[in-house]
C-alpha atoms as a PDB file:
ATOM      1  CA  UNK A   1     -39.850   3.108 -11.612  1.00  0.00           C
ATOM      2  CA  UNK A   2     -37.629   2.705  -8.610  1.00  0.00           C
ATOM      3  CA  UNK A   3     -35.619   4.359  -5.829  1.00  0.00           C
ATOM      4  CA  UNK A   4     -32.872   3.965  -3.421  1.00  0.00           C
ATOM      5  CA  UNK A   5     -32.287   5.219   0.067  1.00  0.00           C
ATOM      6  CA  UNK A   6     -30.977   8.806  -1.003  1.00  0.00           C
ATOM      7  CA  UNK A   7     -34.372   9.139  -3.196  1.00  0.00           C
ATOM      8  CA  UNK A   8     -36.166   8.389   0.015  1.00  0.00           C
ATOM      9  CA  UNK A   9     -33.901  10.913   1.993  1.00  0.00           C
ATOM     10  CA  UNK A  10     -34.633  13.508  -0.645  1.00  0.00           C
ATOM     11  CA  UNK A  11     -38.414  13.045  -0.563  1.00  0.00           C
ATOM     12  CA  UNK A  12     -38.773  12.812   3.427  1.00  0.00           C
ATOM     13  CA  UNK A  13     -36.850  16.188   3.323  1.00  0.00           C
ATOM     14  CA  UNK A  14     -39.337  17.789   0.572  1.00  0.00           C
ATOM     15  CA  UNK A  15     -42.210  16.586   2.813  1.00  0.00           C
ATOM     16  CA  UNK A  16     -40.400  18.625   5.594  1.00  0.00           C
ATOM     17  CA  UNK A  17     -39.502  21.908   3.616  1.00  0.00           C
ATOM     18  CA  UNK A  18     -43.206  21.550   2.114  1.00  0.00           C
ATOM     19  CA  UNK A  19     -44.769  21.687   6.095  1.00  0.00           C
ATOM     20  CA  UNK A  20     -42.589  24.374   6.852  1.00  0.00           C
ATOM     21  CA  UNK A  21     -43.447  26.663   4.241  1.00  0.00           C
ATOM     22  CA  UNK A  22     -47.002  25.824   4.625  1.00  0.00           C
ATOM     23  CA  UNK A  23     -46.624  26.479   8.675  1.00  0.00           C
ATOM     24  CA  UNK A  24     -44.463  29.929   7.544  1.00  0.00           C
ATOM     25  CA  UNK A  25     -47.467  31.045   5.834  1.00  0.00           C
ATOM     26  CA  UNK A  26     -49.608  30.491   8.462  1.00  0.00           C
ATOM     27  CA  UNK A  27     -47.992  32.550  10.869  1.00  0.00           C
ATOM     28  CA  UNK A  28     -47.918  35.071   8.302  1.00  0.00           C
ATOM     29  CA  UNK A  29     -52.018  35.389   8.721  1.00  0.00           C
ATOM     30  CA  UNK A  30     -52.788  34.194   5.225  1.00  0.00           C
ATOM     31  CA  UNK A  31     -55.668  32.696   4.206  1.00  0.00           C
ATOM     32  CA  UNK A  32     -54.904  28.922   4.220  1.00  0.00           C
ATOM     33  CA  UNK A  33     -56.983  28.437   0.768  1.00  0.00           C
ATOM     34  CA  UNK A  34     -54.757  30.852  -1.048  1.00  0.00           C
ATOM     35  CA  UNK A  35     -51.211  28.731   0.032  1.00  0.00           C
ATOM     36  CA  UNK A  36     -51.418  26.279  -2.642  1.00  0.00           C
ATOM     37  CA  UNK A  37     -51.930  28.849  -5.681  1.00  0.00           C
ATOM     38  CA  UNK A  38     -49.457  30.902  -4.200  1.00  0.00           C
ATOM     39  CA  UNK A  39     -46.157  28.632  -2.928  1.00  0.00           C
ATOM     40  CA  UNK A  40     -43.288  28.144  -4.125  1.00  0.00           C
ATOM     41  CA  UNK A  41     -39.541  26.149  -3.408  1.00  0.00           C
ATOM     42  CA  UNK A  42     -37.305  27.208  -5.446  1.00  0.00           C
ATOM     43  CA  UNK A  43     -35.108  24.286  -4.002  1.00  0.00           C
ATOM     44  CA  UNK A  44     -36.735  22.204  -6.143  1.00  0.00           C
ATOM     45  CA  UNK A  45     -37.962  23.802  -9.072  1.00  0.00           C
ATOM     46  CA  UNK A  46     -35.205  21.801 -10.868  1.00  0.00           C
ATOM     47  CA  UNK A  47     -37.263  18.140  -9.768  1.00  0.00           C
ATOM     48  CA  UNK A  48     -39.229  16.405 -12.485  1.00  0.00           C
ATOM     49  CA  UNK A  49     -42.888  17.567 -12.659  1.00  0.00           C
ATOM     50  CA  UNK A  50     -42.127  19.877  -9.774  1.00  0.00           C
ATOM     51  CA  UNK A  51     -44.547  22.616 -12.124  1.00  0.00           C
ATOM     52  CA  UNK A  52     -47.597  20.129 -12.042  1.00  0.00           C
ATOM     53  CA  UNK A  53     -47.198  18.384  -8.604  1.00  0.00           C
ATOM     54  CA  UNK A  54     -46.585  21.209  -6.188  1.00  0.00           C
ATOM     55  CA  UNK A  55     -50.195  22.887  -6.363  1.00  0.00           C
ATOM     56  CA  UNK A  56     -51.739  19.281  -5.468  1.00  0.00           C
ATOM     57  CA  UNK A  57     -48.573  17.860  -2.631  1.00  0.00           C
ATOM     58  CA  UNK A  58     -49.276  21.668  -1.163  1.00  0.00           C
ATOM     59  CA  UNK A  59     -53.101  21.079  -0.743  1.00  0.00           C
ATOM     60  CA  UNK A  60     -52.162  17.698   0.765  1.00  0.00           C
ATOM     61  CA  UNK A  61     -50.151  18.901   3.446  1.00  0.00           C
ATOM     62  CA  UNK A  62     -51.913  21.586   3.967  1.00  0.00           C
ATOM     63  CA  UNK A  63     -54.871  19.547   4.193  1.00  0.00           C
ATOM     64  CA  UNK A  64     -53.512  16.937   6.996  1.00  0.00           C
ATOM     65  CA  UNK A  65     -51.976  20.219   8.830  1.00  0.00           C
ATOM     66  CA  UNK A  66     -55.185  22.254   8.411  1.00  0.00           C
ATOM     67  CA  UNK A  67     -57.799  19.206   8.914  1.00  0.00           C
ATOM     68  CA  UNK A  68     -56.393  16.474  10.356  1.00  0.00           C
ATOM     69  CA  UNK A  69     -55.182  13.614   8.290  1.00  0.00           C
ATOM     70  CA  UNK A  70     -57.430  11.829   6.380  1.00  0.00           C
ATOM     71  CA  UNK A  71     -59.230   8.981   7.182  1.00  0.00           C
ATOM     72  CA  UNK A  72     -58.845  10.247  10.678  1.00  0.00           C
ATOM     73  CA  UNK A  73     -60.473   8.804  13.865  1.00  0.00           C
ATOM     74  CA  UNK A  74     -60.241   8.387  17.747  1.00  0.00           C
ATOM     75  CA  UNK A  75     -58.984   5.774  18.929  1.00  0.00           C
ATOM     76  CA  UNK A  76     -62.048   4.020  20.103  1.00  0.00           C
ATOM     77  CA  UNK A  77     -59.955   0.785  21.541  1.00  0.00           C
ATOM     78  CA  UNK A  78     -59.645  -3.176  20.678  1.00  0.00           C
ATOM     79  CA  UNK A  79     -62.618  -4.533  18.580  1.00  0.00           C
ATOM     80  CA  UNK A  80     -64.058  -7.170  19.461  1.00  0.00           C
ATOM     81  CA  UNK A  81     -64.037 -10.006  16.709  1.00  0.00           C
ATOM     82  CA  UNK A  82     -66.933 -12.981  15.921  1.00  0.00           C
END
């Protein structure tokens, strides 16, 4: 299974309208937890396995947003190599 540069377009754009609904929700006061059980884009309801993937692309988002991304660290500079 393959894409081109419009599928790429489409997705970066999801990613975008995902953050900002997540972000919308936070300014709203609600309990971050809840988001995922609760959001919806009707945008792209129409998108294959939009149903079962939105819960779990929500948490991720939210996740990196809420957390931090994952695996995280400082910057601790150049390692030295043997």
């Amino acid at each position: 299974m393959g894409g081109n540069k419009q599928d790429a377009v489409e997705q970066l754009q999801f990613i975008r309208d995902l953050r900002n609904a997540i972000y919308a929700e936070f300014k709203k006061g609600i309990n971050p937890m809840t988001i995922p059980a609760t959001l919806k884009l009707p945008k792209y309801e129409n998108w294959a396995m939009y149903d079962q993937w939105l819960t779990m692309n929500t948490w991720r988002i939210l996740m990196d947003e809420y957390m931090g991304p994952f695996p995280w660290r400082p910057d601790q500079g150049p390692r030295e190599t043997k």
